[in-house]
N, C-alpha and C. Protein backbone atom coordinates (compact mmCIF):
# COMPACT_ATOMS: atom_id res chain seq x y z
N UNK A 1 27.21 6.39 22.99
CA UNK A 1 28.13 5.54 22.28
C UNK A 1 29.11 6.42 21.51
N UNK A 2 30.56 6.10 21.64
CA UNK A 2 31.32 6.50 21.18
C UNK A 2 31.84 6.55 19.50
N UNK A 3 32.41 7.27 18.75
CA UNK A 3 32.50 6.73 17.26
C UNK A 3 33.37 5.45 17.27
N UNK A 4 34.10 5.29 18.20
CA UNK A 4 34.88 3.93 18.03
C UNK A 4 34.38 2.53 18.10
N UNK A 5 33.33 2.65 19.72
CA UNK A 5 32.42 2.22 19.69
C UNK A 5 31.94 1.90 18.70
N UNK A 6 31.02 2.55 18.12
CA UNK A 6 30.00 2.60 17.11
C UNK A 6 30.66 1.67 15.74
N UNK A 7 31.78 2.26 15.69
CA UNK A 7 32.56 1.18 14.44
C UNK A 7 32.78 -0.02 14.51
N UNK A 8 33.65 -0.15 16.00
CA UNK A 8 33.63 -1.52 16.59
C UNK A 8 32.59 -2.43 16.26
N UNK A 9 31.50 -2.10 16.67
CA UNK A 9 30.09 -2.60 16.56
C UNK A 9 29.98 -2.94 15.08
N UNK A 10 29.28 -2.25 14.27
CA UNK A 10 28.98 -2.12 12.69
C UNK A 10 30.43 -3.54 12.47
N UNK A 11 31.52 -3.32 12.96
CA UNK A 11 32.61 -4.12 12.19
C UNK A 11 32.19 -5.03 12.53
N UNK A 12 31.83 -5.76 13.67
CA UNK A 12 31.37 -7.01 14.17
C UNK A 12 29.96 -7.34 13.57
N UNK A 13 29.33 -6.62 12.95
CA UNK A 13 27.70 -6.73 13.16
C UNK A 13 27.25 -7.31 11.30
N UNK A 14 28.49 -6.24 10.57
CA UNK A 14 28.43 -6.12 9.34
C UNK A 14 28.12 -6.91 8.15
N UNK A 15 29.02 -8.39 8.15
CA UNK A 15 28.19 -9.38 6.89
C UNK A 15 26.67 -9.61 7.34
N UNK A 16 26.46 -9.60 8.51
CA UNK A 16 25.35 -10.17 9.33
C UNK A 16 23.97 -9.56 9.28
N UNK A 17 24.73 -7.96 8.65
CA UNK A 17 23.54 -6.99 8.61
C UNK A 17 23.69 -7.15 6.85
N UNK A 18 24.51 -7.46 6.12
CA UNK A 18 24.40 -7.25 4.88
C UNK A 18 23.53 -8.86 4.50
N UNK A 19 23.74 -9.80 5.04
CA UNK A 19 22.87 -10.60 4.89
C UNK A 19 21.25 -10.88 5.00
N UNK A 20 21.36 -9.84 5.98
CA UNK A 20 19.47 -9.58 6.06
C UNK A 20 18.98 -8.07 5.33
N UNK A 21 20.23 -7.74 4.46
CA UNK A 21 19.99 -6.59 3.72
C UNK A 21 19.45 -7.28 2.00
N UNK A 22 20.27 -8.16 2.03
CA UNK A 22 19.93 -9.25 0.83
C UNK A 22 18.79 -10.31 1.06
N UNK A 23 18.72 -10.66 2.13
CA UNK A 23 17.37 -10.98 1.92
C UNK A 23 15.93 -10.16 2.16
N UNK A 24 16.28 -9.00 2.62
CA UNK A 24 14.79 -8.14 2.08
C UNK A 24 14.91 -7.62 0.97
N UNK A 25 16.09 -7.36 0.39
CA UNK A 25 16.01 -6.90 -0.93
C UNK A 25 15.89 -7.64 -2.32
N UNK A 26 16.79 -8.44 -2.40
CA UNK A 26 17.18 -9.79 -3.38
C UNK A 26 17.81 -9.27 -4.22
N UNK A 27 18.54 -8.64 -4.22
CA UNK A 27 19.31 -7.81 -4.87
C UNK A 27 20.67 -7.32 -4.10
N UNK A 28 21.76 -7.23 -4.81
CA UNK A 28 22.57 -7.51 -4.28
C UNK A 28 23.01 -5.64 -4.26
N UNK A 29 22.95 -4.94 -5.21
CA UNK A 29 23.14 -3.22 -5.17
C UNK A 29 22.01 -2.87 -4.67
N UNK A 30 20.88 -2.95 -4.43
CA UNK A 30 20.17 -2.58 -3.47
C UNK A 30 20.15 -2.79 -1.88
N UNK A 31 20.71 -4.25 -1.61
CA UNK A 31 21.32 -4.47 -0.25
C UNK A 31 22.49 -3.65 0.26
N UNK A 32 22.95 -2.99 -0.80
CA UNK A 32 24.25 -2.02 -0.22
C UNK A 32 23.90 -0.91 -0.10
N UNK A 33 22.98 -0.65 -1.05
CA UNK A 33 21.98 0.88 -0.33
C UNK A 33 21.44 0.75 0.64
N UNK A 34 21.16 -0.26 1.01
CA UNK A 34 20.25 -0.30 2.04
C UNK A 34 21.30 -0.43 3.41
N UNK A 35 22.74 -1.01 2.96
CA UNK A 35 23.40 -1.38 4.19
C UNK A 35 24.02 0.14 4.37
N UNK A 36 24.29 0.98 3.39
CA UNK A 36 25.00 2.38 3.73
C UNK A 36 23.89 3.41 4.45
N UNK A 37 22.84 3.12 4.06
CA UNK A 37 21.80 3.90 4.52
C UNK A 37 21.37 3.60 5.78
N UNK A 38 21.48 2.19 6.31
CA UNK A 38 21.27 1.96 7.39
C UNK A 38 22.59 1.71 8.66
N UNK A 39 23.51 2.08 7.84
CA UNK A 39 25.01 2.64 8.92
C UNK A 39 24.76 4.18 8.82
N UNK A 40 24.31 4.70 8.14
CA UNK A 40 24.18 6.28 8.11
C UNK A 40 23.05 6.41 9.00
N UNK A 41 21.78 5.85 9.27
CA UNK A 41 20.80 6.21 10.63
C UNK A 41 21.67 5.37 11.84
N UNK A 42 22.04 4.47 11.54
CA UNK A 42 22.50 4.05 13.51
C UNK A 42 23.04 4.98 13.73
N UNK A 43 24.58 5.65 12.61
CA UNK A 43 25.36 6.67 13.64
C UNK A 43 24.83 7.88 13.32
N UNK A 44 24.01 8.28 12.70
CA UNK A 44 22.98 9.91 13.12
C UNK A 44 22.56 9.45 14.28
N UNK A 45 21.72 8.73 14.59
CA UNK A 45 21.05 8.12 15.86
C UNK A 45 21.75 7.01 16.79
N UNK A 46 22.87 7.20 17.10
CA UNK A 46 23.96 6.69 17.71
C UNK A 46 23.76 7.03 19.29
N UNK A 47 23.50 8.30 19.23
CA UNK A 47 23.20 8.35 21.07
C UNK A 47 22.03 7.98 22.14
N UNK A 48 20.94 7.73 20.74
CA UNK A 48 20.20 7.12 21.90
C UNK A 48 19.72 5.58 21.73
N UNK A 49 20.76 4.59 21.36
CA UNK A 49 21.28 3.53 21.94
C UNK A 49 21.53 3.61 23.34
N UNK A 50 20.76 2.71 23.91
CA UNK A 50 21.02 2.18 25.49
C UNK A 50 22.12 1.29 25.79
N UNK A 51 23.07 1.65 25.94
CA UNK A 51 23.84 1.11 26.70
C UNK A 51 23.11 -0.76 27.53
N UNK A 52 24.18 -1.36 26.94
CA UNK A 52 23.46 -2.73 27.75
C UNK A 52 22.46 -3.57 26.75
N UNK A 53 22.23 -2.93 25.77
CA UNK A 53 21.07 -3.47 24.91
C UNK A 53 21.42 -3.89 23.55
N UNK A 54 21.21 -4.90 23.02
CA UNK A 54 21.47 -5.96 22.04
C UNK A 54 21.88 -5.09 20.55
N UNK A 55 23.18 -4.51 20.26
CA UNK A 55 23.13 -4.11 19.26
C UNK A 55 22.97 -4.26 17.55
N UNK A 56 22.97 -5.98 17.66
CA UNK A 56 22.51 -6.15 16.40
C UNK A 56 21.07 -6.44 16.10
N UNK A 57 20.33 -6.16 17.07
CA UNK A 57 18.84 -6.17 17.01
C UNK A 57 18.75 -4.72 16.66
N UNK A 58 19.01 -3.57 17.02
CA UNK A 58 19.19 -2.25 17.21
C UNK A 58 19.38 -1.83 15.71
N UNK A 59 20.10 -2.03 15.28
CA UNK A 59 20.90 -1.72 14.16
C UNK A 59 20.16 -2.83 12.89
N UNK A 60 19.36 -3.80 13.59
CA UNK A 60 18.50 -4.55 12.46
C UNK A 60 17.16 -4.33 12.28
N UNK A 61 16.66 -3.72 13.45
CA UNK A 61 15.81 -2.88 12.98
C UNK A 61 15.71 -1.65 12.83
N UNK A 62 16.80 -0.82 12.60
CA UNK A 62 16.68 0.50 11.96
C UNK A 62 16.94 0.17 10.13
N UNK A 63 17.59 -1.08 9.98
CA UNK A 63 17.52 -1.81 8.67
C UNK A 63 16.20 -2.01 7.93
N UNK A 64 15.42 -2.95 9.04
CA UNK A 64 13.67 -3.34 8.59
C UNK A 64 13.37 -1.87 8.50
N UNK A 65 13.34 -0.68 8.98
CA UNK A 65 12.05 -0.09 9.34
C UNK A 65 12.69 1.24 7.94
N UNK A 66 14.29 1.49 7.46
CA UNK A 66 14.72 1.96 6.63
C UNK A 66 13.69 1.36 5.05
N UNK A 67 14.14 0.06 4.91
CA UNK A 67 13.69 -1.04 4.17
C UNK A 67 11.74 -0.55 4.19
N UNK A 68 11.05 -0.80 4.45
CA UNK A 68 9.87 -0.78 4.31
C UNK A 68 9.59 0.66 4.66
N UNK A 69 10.48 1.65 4.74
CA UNK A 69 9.83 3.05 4.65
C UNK A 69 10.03 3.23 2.85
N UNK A 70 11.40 2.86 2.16
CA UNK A 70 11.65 3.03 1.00
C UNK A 70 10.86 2.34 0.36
N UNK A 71 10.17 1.28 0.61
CA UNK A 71 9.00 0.03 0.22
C UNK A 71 8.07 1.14 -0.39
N UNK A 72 7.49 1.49 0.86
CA UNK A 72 6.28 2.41 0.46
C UNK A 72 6.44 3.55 -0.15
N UNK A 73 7.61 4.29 -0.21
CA UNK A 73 8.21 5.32 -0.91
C UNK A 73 8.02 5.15 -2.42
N UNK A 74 8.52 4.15 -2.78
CA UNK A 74 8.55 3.76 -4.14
C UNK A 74 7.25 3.40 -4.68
N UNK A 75 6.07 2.70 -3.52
CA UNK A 75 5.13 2.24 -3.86
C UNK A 75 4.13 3.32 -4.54
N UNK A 76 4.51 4.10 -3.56
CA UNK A 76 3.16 5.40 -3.49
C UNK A 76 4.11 6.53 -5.00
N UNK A 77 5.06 6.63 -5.36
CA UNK A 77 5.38 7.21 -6.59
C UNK A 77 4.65 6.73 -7.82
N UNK A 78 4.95 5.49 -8.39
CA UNK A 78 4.15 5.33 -9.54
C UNK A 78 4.49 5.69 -10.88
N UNK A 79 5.89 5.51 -11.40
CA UNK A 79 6.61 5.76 -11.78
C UNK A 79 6.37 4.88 -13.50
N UNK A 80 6.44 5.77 -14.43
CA UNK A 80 5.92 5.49 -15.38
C UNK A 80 7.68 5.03 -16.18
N UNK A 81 8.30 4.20 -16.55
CA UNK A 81 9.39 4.46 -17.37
C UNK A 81 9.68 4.12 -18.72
N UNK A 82 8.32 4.20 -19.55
CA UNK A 82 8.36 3.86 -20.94
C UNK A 82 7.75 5.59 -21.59
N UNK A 83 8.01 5.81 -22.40
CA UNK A 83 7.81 7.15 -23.04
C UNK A 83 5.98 6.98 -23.55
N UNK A 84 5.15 8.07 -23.15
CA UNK A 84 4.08 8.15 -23.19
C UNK A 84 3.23 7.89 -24.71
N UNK A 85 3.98 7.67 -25.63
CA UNK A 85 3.94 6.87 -27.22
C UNK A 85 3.88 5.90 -26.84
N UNK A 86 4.25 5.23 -26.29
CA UNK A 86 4.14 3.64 -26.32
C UNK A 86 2.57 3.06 -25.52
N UNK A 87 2.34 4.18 -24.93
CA UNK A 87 0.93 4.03 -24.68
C UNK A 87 -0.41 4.66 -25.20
N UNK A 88 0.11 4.92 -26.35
CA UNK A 88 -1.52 5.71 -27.20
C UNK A 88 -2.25 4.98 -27.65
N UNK A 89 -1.48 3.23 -28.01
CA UNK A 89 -2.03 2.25 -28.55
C UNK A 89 -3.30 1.77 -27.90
N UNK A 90 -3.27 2.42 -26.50
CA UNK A 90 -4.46 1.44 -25.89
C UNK A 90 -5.72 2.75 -25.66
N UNK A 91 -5.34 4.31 -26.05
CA UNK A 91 -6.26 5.08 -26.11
C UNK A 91 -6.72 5.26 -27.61
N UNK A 92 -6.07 4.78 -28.36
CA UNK A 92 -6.60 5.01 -30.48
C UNK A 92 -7.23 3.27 -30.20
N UNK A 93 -7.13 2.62 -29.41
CA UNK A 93 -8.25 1.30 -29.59
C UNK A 93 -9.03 0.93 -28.75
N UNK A 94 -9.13 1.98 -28.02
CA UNK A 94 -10.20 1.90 -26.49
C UNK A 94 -11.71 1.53 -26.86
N UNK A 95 -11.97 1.80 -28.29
CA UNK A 95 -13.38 0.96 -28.75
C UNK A 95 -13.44 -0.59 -29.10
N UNK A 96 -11.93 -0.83 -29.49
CA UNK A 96 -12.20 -2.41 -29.76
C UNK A 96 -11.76 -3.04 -28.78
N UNK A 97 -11.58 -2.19 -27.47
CA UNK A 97 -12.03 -3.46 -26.18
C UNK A 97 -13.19 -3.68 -25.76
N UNK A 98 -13.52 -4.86 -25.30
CA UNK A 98 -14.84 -5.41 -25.38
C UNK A 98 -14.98 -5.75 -23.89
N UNK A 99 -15.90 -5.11 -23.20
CA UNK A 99 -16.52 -5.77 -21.77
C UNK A 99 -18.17 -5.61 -21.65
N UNK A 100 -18.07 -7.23 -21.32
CA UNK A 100 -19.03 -7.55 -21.32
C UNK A 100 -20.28 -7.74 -20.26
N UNK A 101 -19.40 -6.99 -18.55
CA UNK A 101 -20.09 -6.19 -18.06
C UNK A 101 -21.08 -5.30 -18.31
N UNK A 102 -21.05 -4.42 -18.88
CA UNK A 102 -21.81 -3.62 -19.17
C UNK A 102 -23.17 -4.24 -20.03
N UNK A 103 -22.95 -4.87 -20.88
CA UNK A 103 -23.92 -5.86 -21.30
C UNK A 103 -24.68 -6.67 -20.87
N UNK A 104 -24.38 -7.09 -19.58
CA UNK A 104 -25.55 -7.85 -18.65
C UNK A 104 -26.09 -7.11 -17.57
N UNK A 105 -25.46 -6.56 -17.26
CA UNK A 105 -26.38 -5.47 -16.09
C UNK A 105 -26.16 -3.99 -16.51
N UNK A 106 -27.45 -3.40 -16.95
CA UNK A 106 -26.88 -1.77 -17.15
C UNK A 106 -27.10 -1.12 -15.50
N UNK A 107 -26.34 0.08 -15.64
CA UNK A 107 -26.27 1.03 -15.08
C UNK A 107 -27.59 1.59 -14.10
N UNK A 108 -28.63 1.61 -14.62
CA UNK A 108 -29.95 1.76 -14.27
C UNK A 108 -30.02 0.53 -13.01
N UNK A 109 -30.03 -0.18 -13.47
CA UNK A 109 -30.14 -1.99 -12.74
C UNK A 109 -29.54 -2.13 -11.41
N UNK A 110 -27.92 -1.08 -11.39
CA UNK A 110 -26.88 -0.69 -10.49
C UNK A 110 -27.63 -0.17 -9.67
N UNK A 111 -28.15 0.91 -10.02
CA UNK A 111 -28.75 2.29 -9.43
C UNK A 111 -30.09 1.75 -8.44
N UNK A 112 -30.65 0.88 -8.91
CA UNK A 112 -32.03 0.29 -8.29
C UNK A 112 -31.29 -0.57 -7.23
N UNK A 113 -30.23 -1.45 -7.66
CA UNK A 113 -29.61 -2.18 -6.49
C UNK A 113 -29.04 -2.08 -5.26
N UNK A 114 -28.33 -0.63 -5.88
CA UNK A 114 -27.95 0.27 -4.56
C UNK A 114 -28.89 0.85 -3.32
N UNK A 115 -30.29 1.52 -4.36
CA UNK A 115 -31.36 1.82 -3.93
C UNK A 115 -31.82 0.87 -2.49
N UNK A 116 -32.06 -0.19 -2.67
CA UNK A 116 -32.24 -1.62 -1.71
C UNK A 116 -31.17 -1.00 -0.48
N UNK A 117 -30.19 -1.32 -0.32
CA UNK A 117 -28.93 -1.27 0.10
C UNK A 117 -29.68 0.03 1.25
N UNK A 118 -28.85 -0.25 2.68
CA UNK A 118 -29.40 1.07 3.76
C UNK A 118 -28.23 2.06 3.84
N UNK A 119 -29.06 3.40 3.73
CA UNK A 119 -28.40 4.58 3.30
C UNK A 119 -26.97 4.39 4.71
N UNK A 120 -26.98 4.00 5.44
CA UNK A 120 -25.68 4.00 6.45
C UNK A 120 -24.60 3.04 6.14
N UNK A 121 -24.83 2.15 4.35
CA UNK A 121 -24.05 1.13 3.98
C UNK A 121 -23.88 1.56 2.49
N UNK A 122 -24.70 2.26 1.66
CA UNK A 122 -25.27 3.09 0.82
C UNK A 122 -23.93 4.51 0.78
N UNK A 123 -24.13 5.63 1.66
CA UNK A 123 -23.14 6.89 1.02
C UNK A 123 -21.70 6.22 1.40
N UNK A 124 -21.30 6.08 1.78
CA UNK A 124 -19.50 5.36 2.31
C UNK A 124 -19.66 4.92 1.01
N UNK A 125 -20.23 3.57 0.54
CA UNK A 125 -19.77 2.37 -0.64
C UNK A 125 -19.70 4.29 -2.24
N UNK A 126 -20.91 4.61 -1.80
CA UNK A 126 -20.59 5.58 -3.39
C UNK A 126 -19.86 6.73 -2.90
N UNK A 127 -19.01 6.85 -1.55
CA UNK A 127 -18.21 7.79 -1.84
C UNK A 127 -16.85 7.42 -2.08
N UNK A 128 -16.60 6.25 -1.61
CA UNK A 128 -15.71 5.81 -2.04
C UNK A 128 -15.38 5.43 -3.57
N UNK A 129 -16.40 4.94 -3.98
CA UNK A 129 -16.34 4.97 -5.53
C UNK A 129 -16.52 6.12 -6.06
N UNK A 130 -16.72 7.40 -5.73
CA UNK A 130 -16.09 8.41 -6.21
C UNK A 130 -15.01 8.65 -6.16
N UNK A 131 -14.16 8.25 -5.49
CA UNK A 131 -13.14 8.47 -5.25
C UNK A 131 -12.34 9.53 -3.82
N UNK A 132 -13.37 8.93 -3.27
CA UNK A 132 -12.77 9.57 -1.98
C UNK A 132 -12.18 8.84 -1.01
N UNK A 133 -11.24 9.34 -0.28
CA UNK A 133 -10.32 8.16 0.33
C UNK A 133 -11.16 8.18 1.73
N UNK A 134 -10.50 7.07 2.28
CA UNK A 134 -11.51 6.73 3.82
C UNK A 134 -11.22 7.75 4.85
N UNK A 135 -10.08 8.62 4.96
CA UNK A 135 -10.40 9.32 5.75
C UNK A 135 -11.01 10.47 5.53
N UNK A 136 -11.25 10.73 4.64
CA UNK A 136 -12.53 12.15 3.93
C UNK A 136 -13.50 11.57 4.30
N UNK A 137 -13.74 10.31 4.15
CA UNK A 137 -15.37 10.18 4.07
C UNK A 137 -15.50 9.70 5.52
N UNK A 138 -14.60 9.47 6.32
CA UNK A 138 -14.72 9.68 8.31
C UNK A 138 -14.91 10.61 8.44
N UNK A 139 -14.31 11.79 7.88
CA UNK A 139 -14.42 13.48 8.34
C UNK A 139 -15.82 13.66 7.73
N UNK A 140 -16.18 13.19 6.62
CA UNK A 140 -17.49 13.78 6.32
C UNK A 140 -18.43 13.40 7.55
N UNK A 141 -18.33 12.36 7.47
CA UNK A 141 -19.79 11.16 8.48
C UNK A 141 -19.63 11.63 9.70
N UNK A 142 -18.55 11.84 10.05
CA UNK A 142 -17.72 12.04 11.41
C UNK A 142 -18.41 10.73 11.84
N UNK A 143 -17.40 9.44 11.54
CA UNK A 143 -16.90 8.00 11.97
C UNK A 143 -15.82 7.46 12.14
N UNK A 144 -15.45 6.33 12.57
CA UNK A 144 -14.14 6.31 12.29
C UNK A 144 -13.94 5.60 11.41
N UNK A 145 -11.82 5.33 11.21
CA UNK A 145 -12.25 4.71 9.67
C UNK A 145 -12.45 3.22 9.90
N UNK A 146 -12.12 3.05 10.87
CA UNK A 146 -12.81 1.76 10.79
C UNK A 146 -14.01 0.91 9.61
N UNK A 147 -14.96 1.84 10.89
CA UNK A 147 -16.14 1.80 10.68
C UNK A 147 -16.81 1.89 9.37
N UNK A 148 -15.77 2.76 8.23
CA UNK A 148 -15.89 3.49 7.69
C UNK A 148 -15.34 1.90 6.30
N UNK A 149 -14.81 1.47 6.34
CA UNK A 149 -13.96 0.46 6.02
C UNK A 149 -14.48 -0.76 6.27
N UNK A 150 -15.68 -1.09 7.23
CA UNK A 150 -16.26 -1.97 7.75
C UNK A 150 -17.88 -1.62 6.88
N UNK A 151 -18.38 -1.04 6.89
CA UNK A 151 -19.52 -0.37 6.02
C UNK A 151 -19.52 -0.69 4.71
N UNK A 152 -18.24 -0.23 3.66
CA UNK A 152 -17.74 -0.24 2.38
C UNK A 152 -17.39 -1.61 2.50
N UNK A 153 -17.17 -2.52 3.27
CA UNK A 153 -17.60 -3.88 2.91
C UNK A 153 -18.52 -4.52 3.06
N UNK A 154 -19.27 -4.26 3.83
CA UNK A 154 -20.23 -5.13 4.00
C UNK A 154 -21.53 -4.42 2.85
N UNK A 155 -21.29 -3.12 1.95
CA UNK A 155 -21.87 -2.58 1.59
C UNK A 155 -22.04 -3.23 0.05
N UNK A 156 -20.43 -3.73 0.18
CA UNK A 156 -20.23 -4.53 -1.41
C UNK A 156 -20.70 -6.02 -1.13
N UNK A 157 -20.35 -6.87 -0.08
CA UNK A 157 -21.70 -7.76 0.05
C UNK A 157 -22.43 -7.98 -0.13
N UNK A 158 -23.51 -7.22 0.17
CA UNK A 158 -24.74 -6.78 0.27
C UNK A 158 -25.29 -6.76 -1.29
N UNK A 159 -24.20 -6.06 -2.23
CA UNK A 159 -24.85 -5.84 -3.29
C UNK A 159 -24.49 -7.09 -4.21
N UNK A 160 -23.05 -7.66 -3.71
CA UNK A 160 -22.83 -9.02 -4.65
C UNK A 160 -23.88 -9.57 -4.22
N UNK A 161 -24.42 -9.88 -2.94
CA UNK A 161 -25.91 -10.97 -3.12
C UNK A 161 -26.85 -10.74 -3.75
N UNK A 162 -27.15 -9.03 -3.61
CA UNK A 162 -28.44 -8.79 -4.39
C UNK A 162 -27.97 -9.14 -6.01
N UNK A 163 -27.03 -8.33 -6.72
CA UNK A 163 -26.66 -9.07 -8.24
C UNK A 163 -27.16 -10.31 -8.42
N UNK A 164 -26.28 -11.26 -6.90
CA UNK A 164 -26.66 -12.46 -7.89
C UNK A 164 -27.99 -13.52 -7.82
N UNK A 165 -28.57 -12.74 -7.28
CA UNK A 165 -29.79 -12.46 -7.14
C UNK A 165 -31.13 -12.45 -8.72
N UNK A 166 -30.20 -11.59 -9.55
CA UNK A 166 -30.92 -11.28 -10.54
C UNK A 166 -31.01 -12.03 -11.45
N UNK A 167 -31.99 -11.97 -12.43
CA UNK A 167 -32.36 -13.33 -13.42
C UNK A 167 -31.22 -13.17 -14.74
N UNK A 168 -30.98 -13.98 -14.98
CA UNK A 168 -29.66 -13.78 -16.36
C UNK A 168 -30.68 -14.05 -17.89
N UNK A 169 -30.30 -13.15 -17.99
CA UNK A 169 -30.72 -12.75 -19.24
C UNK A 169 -30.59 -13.86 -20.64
N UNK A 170 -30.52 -14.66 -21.39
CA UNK A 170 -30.07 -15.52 -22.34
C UNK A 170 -30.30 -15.48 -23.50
């Protein structure tokens, strides 16, 4: 495809793409980032457009797939934008929050419950609650993650029945 081409196109294609730029965004300066950013990949990636093939599908999904790469971009940052004072309030009063978890089932009680639980539903559920992500703990087991993901649920099952299971205290 030619640059004239290519303009031609975008000129014809344009409210049409800014309209489905505003509705994934809802925002009206973010739909224009999203519409410059996604005229800047069609014509980087301008030549391997097929000839013959639907260009505002083409050009609307290099939009979607722009759009939900920046989705997750932003997701996975985690971006704090209040100054780290404004949050000491909840570490100088971390004793006068009150959960009342801990008060009906201790820790011990956990430990016996898990115990029950079969060791192939058992290490996945507590490695994950260590904090290990599912594909560490596939590489550990050597499983997949499926499986791995399928286990760690049915592992928390297992133990919501046994909990509720137990006599309540009064």
């Amino acid at each position: 495809m030619t640059n004239q081409q290519f303009l031609s196109e975008i000129g014809r294609f344009e409210s049409i793409l800014f309209s489905f730029a505003l509705r994934l965004t809802k925002n009206y300066e973010d739909a224009q980032d999203l519409m410059q950013e996604t005229i800047f990949r069609a014509y980087k990636h301008r030549s391997k457009f097929a000839e013959g093939t639907n260009f505002k599908s083409w050009s609307s999904t290099i939009m979607r797939n722009t759009y939900i790469n920046r989705y997750r971009k932003m997701k996975n940052r985690r971006h704090v934008n209040e100054p780290v004072e404004s949050f000491l309030y909840a570490v100088e009063n971390r004793g006068a929050i009150a959960n009342g978890g801990e008060a009906k089932m201790s820790f011990k009680e956990l430990e016996e419950k898990l115990q029950v639980i079969s060791e192939i539903y058992r290490v996945p559920f507590l490695m994950f609650y260590q904090g290990y992500e599912y594909k560490e703990i596939a590489g550990y087991l050597n499983i997949p993650i499926g499986t791995v993901k399928s286990r760690i649920f049915l592992a928390r099952k297992k133990l919501k029945a046994l909990i509720g299971e137990r006599p309540v205290a009064v």
